[in-house]
PDB file of N, CA and C in Angstrom:
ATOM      1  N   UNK A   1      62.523   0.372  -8.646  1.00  0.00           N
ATOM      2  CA  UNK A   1      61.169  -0.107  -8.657  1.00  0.00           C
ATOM      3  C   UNK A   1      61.047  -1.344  -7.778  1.00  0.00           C
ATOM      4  N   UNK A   2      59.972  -1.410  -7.110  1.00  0.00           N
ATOM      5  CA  UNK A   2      59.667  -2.459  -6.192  1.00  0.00           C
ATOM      6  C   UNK A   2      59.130  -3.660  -6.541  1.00  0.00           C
ATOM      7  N   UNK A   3      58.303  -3.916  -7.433  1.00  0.00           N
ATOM      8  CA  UNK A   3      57.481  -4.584  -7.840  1.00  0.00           C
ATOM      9  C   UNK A   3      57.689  -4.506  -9.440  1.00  0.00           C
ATOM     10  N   UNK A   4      58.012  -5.416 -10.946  1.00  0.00           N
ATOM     11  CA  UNK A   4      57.801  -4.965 -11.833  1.00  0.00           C
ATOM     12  C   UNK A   4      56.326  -5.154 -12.336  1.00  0.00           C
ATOM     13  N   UNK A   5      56.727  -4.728 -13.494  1.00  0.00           N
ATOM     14  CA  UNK A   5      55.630  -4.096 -14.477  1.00  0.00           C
ATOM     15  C   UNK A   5      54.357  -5.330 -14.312  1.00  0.00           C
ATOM     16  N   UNK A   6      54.968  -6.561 -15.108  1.00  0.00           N
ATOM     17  CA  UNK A   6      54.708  -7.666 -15.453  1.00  0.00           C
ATOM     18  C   UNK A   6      53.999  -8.068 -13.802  1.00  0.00           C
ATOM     19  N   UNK A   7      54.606  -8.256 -13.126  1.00  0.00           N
ATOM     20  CA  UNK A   7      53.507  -8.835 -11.538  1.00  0.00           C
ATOM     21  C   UNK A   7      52.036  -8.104 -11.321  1.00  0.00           C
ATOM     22  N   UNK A   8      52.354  -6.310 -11.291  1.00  0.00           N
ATOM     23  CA  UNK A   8      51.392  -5.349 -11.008  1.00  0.00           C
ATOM     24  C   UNK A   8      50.160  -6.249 -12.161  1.00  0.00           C
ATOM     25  N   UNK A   9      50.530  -5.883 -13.560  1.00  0.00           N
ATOM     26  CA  UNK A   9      49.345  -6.796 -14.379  1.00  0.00           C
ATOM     27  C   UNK A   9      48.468  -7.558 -14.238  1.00  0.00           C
ATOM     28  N   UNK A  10      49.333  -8.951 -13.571  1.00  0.00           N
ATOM     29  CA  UNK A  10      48.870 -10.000 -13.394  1.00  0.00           C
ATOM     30  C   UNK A  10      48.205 -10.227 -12.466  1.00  0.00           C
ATOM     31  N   UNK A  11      48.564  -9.397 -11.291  1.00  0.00           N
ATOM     32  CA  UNK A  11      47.570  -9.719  -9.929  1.00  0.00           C
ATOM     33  C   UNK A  11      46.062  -8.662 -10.179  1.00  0.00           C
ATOM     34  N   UNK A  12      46.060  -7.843 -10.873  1.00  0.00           N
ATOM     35  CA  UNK A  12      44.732  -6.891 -11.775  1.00  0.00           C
ATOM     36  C   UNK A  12      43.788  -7.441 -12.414  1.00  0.00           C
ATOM     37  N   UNK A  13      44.166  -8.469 -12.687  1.00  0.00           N
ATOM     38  CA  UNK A  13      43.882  -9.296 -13.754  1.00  0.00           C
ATOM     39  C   UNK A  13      43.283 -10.713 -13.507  1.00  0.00           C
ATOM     40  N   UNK A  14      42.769 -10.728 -12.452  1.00  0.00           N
ATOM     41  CA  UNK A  14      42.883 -12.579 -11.761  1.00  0.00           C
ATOM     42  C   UNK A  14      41.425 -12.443 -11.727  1.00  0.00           C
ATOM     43  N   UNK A  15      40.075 -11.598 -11.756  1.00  0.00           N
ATOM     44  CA  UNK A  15      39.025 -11.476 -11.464  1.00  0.00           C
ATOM     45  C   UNK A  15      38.501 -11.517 -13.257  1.00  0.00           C
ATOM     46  N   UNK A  16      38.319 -12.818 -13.083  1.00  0.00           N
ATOM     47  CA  UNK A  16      37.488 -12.875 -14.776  1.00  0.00           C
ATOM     48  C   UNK A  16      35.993 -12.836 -14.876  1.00  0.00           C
ATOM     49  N   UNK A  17      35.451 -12.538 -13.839  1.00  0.00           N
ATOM     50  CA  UNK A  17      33.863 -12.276 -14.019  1.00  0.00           C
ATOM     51  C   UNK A  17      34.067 -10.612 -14.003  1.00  0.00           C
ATOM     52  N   UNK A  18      35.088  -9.738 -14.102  1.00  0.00           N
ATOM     53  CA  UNK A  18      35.097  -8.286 -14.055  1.00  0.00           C
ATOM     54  C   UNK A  18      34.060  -7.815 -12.888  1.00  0.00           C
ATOM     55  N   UNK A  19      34.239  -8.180 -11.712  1.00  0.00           N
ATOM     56  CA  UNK A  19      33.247  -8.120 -10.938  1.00  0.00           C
ATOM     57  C   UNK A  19      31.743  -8.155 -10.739  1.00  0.00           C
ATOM     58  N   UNK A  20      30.894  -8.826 -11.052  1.00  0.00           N
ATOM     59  CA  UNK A  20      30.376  -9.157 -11.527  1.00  0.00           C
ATOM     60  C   UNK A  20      29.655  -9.724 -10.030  1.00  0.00           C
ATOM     61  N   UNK A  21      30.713 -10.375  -9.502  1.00  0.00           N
ATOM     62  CA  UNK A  21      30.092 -11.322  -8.242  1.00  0.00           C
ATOM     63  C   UNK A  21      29.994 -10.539  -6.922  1.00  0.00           C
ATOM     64  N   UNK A  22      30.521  -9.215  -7.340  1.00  0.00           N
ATOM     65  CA  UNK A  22      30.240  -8.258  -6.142  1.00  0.00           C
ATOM     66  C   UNK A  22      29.564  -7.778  -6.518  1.00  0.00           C
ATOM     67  N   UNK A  23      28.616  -7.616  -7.248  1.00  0.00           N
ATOM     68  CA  UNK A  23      26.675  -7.208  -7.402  1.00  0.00           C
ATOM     69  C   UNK A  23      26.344  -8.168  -7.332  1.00  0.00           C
ATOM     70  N   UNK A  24      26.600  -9.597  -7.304  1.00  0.00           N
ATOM     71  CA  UNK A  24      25.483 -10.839  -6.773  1.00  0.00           C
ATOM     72  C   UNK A  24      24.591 -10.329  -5.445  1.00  0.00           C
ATOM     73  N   UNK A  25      25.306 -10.506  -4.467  1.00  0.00           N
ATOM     74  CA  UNK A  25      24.765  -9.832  -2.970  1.00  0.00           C
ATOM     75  C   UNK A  25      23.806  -8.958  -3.160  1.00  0.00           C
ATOM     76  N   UNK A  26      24.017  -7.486  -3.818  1.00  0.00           N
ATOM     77  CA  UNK A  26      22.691  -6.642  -3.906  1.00  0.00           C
ATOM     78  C   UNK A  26      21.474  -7.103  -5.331  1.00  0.00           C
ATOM     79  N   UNK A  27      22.206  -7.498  -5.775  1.00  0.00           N
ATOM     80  CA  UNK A  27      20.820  -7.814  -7.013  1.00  0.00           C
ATOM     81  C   UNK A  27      19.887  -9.020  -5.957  1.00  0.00           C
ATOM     82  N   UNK A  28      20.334 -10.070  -5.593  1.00  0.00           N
ATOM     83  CA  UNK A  28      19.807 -10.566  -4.374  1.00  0.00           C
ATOM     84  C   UNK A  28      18.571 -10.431  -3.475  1.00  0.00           C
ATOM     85  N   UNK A  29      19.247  -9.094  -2.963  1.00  0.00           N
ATOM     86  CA  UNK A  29      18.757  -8.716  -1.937  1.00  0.00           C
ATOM     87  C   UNK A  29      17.409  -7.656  -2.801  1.00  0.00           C
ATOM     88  N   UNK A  30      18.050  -7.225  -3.772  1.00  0.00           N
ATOM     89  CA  UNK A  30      16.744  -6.190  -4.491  1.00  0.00           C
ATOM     90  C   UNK A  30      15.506  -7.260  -4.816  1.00  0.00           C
ATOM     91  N   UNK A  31      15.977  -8.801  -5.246  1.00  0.00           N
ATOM     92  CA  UNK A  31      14.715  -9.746  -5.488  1.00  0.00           C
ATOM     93  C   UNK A  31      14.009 -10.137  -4.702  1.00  0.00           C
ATOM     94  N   UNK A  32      14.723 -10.543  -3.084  1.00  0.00           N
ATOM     95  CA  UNK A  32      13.900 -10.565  -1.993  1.00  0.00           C
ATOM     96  C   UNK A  32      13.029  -9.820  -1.613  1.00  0.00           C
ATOM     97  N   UNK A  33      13.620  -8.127  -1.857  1.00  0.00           N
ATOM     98  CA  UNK A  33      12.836  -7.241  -1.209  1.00  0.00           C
ATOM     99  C   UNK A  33      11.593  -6.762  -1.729  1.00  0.00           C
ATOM    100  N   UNK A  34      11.937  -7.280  -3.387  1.00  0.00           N
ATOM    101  CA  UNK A  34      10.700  -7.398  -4.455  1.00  0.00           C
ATOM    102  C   UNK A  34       9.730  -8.199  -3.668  1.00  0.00           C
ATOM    103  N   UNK A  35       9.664  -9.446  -3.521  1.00  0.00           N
ATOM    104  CA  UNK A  35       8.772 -10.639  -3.330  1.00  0.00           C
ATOM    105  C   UNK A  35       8.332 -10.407  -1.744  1.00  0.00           C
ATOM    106  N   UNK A  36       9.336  -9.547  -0.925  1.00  0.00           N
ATOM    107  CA  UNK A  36       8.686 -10.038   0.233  1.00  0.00           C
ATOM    108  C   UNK A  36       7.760  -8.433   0.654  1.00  0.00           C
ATOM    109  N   UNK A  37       8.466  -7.250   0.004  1.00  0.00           N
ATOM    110  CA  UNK A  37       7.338  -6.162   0.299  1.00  0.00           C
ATOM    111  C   UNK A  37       6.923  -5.310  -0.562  1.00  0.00           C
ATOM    112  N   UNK A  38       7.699  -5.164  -1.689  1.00  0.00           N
ATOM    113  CA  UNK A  38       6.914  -3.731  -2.858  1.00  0.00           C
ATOM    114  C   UNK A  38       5.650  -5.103  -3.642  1.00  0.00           C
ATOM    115  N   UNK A  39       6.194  -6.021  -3.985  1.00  0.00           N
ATOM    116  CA  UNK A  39       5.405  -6.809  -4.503  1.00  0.00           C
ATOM    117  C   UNK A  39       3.803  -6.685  -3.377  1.00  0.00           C
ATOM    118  N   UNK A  40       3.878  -7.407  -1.927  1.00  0.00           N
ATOM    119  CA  UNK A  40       2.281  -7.466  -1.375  1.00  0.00           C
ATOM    120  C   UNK A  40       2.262  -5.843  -1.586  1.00  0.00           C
ATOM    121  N   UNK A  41       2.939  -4.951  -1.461  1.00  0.00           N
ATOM    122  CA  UNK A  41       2.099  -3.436  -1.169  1.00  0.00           C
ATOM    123  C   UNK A  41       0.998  -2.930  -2.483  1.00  0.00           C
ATOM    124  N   UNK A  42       1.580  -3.191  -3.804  1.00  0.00           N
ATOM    125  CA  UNK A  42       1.149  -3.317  -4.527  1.00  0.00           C
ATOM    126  C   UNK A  42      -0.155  -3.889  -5.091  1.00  0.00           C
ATOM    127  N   UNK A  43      -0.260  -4.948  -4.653  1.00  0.00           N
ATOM    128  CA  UNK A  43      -1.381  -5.904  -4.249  1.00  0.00           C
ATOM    129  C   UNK A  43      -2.592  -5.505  -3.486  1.00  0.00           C
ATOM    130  N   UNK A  44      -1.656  -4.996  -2.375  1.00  0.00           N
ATOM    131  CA  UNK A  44      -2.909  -4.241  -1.593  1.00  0.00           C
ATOM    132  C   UNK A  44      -3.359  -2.858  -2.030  1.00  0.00           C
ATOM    133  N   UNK A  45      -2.769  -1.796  -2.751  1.00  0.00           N
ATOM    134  CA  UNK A  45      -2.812  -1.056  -3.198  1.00  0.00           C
ATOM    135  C   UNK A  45      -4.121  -1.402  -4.186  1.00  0.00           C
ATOM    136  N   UNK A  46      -4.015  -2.238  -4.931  1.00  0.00           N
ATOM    137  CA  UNK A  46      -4.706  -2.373  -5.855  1.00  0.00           C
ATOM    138  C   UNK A  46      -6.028  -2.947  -5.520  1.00  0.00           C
ATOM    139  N   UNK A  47      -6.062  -3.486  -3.950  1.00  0.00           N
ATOM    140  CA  UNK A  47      -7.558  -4.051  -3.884  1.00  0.00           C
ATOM    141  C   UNK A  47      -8.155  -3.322  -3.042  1.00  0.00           C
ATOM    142  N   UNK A  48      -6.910  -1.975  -2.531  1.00  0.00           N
ATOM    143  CA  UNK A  48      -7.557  -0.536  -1.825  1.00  0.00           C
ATOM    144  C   UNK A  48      -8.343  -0.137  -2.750  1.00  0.00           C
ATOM    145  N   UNK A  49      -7.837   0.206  -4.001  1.00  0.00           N
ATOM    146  CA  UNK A  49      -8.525   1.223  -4.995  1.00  0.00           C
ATOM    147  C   UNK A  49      -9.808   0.628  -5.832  1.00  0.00           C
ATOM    148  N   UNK A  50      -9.729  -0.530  -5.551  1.00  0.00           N
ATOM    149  CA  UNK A  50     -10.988  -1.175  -6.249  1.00  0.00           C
ATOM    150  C   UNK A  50     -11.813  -1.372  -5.205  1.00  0.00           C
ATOM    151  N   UNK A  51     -11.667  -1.111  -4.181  1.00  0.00           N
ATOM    152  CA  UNK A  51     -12.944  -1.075  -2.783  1.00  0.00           C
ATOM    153  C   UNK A  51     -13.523   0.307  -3.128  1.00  0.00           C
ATOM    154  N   UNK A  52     -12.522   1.277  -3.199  1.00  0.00           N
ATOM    155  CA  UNK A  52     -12.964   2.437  -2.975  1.00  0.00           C
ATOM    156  C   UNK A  52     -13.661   2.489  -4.267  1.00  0.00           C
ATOM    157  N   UNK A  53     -13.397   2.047  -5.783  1.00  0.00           N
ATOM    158  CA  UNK A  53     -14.452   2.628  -6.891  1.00  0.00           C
ATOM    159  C   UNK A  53     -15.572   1.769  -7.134  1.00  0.00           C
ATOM    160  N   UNK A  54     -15.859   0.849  -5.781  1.00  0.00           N
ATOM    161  CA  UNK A  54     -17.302   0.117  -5.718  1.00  0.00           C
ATOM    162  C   UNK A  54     -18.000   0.431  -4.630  1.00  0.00           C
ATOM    163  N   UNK A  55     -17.622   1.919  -4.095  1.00  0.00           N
ATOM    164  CA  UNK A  55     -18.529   2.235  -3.410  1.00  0.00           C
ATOM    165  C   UNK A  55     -19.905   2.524  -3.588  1.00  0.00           C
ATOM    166  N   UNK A  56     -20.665   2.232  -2.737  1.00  0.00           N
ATOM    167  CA  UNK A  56     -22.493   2.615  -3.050  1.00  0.00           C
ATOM    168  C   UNK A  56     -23.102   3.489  -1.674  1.00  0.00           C
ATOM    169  N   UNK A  57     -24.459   3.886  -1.939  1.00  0.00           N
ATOM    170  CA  UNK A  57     -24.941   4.833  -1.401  1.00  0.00           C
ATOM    171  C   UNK A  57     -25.260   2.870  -0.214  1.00  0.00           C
ATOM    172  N   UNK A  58     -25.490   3.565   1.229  1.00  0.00           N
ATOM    173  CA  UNK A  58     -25.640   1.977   1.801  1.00  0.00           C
ATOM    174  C   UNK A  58     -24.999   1.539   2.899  1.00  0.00           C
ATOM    175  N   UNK A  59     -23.376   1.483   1.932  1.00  0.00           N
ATOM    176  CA  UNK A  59     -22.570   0.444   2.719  1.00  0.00           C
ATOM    177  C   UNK A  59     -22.506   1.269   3.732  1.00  0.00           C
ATOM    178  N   UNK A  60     -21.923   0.017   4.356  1.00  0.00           N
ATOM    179  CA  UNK A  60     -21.666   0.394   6.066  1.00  0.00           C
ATOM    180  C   UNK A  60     -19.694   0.464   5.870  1.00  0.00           C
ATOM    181  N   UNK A  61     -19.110   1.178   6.419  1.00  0.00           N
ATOM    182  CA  UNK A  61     -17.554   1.503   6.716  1.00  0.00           C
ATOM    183  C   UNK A  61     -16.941   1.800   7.503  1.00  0.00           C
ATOM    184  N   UNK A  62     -15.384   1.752   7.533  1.00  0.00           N
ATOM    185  CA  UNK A  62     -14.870   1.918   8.827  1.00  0.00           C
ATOM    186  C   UNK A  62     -13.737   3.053   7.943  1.00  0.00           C
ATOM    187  N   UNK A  63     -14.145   4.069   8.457  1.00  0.00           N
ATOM    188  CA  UNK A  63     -12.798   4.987   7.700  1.00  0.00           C
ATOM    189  C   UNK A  63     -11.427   4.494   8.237  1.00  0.00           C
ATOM    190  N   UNK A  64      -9.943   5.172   7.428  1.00  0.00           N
ATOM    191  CA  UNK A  64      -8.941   4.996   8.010  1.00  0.00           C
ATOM    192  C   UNK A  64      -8.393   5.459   9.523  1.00  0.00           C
ATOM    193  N   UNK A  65      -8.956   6.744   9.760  1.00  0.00           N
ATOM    194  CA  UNK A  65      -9.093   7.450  11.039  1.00  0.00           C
ATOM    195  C   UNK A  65      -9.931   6.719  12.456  1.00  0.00           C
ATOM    196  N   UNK A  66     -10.611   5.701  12.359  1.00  0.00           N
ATOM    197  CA  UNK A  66     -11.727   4.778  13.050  1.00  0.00           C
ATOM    198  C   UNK A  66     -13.219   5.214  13.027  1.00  0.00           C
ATOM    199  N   UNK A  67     -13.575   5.900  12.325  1.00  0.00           N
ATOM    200  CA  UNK A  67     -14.825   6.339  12.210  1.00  0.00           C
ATOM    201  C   UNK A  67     -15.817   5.014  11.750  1.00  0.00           C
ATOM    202  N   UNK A  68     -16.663   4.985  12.162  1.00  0.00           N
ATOM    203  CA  UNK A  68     -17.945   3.541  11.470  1.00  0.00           C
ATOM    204  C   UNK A  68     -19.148   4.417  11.038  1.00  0.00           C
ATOM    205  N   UNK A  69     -19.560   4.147   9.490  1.00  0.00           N
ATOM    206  CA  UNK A  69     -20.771   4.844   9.562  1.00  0.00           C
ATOM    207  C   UNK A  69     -21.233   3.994   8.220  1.00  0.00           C
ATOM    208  N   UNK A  70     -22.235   4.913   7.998  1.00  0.00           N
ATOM    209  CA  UNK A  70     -23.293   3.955   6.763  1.00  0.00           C
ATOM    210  C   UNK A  70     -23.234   5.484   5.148  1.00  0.00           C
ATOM    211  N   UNK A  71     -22.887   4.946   4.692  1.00  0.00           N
ATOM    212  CA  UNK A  71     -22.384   6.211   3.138  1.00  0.00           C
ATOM    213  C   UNK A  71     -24.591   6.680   2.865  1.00  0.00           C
ATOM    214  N   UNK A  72     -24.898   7.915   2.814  1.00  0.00           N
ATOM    215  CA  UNK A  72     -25.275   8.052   2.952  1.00  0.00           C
ATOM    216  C   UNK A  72     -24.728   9.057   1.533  1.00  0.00           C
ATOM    217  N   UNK A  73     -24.742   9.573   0.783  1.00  0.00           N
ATOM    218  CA  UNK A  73     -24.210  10.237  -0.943  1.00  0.00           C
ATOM    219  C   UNK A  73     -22.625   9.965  -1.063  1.00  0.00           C
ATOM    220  N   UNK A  74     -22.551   9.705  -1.961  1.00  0.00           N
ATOM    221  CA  UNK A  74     -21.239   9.322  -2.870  1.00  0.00           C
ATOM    222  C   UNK A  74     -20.944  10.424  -3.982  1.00  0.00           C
ATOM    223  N   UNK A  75     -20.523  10.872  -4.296  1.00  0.00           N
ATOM    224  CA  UNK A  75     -19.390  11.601  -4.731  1.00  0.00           C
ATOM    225  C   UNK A  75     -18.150  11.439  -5.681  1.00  0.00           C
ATOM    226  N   UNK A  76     -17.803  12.068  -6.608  1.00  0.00           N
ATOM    227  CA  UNK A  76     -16.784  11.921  -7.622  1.00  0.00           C
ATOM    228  C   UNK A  76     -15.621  11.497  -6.367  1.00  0.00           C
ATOM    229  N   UNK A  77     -15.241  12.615  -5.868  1.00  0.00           N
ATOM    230  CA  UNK A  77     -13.955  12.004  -4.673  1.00  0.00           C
ATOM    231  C   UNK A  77     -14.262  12.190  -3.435  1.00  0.00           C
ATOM    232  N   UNK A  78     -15.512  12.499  -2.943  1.00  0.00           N
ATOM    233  CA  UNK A  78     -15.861  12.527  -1.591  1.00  0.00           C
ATOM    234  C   UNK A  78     -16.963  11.787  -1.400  1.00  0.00           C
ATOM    235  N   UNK A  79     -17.382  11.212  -0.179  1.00  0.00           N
ATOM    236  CA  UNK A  79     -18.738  10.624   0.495  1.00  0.00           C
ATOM    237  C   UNK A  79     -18.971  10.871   1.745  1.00  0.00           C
ATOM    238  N   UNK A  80     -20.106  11.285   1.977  1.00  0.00           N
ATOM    239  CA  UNK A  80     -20.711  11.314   3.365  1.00  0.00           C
ATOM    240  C   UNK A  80     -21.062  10.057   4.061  1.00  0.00           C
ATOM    241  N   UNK A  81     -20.659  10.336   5.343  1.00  0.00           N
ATOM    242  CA  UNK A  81     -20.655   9.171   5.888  1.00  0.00           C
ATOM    243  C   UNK A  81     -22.082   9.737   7.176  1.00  0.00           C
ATOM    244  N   UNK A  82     -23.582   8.974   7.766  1.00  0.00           N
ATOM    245  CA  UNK A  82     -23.632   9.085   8.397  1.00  0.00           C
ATOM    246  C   UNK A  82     -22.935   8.379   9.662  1.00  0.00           C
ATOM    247  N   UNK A  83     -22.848   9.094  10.600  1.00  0.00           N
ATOM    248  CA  UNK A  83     -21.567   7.890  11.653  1.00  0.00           C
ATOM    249  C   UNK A  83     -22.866   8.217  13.069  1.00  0.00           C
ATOM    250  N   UNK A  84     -24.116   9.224  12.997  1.00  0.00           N
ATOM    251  CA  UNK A  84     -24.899   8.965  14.376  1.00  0.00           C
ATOM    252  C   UNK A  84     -26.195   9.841  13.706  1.00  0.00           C
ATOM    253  N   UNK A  85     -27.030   9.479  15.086  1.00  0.00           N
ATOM    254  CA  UNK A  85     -28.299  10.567  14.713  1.00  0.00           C
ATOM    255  C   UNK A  85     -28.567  11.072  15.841  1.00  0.00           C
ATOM    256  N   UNK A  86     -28.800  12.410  16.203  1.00  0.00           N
ATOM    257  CA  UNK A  86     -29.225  13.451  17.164  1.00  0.00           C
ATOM    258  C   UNK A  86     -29.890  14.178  16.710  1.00  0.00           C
ATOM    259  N   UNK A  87     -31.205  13.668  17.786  1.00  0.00           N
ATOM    260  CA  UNK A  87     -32.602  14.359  17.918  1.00  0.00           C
ATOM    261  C   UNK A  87     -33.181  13.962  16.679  1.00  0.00           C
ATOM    262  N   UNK A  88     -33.256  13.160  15.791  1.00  0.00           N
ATOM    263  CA  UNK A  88     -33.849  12.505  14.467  1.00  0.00           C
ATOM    264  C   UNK A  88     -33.325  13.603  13.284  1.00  0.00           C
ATOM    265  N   UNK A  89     -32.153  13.759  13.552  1.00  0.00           N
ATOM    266  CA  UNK A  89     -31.275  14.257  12.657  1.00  0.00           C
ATOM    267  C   UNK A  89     -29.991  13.554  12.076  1.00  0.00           C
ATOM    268  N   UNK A  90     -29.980  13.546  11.213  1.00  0.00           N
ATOM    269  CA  UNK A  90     -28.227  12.679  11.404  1.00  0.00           C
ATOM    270  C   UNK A  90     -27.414  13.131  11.293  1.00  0.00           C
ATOM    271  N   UNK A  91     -25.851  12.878  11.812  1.00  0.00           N
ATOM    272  CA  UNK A  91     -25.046  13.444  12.068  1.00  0.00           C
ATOM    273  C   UNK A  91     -23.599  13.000  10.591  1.00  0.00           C
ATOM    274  N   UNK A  92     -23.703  13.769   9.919  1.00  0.00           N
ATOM    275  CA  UNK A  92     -22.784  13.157   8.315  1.00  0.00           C
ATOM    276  C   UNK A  92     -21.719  13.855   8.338  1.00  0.00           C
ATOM    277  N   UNK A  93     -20.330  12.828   8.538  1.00  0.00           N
ATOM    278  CA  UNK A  93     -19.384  14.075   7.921  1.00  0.00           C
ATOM    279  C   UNK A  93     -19.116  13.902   6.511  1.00  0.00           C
ATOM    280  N   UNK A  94     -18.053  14.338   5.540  1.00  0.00           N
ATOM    281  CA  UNK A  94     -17.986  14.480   4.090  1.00  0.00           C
ATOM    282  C   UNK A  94     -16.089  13.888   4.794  1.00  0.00           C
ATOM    283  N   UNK A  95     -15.781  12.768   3.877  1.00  0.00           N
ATOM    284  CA  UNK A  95     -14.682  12.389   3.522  1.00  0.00           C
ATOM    285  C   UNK A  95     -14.139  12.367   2.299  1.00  0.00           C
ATOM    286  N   UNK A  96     -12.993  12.180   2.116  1.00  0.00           N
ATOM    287  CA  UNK A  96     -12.381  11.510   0.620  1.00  0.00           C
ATOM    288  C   UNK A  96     -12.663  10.104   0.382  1.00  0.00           C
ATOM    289  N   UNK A  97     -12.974   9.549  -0.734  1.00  0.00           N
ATOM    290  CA  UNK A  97     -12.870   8.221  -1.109  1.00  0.00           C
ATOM    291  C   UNK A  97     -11.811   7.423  -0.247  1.00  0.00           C
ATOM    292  N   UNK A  98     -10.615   8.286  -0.901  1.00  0.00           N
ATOM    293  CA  UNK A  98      -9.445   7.471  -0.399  1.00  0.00           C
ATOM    294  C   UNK A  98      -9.037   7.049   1.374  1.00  0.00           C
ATOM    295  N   UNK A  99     -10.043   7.741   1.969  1.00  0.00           N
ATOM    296  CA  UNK A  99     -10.061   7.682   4.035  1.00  0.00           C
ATOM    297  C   UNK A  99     -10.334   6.643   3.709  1.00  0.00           C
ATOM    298  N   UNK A 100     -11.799   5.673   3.666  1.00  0.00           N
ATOM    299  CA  UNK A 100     -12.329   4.673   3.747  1.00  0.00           C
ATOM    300  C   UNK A 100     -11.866   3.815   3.482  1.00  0.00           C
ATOM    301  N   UNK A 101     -11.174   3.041   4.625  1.00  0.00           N
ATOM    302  CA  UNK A 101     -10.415   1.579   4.977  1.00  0.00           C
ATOM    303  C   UNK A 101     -10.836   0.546   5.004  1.00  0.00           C
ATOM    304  N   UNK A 102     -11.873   0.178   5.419  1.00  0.00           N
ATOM    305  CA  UNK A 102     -12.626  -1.068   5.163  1.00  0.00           C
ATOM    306  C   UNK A 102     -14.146  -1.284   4.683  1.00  0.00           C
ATOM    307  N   UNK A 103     -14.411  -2.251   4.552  1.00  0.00           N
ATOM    308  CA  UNK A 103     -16.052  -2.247   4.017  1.00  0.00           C
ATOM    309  C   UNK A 103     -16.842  -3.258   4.958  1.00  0.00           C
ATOM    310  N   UNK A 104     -17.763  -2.987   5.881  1.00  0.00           N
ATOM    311  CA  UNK A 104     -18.429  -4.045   6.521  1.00  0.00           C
ATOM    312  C   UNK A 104     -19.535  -4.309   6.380  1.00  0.00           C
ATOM    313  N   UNK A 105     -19.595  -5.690   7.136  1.00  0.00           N
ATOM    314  CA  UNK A 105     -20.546  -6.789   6.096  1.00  0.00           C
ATOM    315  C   UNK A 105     -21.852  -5.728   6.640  1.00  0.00           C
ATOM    316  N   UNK A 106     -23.217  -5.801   5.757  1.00  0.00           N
ATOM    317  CA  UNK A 106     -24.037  -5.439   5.964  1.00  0.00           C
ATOM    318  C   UNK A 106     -25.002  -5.825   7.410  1.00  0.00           C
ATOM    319  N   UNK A 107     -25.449  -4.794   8.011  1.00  0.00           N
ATOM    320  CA  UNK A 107     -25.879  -4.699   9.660  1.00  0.00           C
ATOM    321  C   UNK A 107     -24.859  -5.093  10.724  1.00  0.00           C
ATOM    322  N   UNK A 108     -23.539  -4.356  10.574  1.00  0.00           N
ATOM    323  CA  UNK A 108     -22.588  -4.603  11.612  1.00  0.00           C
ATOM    324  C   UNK A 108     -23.053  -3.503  12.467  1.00  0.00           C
ATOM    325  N   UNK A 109     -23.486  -2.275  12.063  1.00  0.00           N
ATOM    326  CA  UNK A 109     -23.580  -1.346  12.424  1.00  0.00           C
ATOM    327  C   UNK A 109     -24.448  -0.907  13.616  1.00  0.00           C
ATOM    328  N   UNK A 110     -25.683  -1.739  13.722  1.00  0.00           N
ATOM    329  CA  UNK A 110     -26.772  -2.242  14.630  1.00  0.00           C
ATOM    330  C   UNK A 110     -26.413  -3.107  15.536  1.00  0.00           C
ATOM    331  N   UNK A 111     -25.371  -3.630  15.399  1.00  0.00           N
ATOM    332  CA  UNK A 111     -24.473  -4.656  16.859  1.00  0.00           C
ATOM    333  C   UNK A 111     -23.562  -3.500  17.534  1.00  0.00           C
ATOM    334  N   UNK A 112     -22.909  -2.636  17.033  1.00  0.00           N
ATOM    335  CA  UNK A 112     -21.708  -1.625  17.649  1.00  0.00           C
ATOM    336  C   UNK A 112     -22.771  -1.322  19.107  1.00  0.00           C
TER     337      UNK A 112
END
């Protein structure tokens, strides 16, 4: 035998946090990654979905796709958006709630 019994033990044995300090590094890194991006996504998530369930017949919007128009019927999960008028007709498409990316201030729509 090369090594006895009694040495093999002892050098096994020298780590009294039972490793412990080799998950420091990733628990770490999981708190940063908390605070610096699931945390804002979340945030924004949440002031996406509360734009979208204060929608009104009115507003003026900018869908996610770049569309600008004025909501013209609202809908359990869809709204029409007019986005033009041809020949004193208007031109409406039908979206999901969830397209509509932003909300703009009232008469942006008359400057475009």
């Amino acid at each position: 035998m090369l090594i006895s019994n009694a040495y093999a033990q002892a050098a096994a044995s020298q780590d009294p946090t039972g490793g412990l300090m080799g998950l420091l590094p990733i628990i770490l890194m999981f708190i940063v990654l908390w605070f610096l991006m699931i945390r804002p996504q979340m945030k924004k998530a949440k002031e996406h979905q509360k734009l979208v369930s204060e929608l009104q017949k009115g507003d003026e919007v900018v869908t996610q796709g770049g569309m600008a128009g004025r909501i013209s019927k609202v809908g359990e999960n869809y709204v029409t958006i007019e986005i033009a008028t041809l020949k004193d007709a208007p031109v409406e498409v039908q979206i999901q709630r969830q397209a509509v990316g932003a909300l703009l201030p009232k008469g942006t729509l008359k400057n475009i």
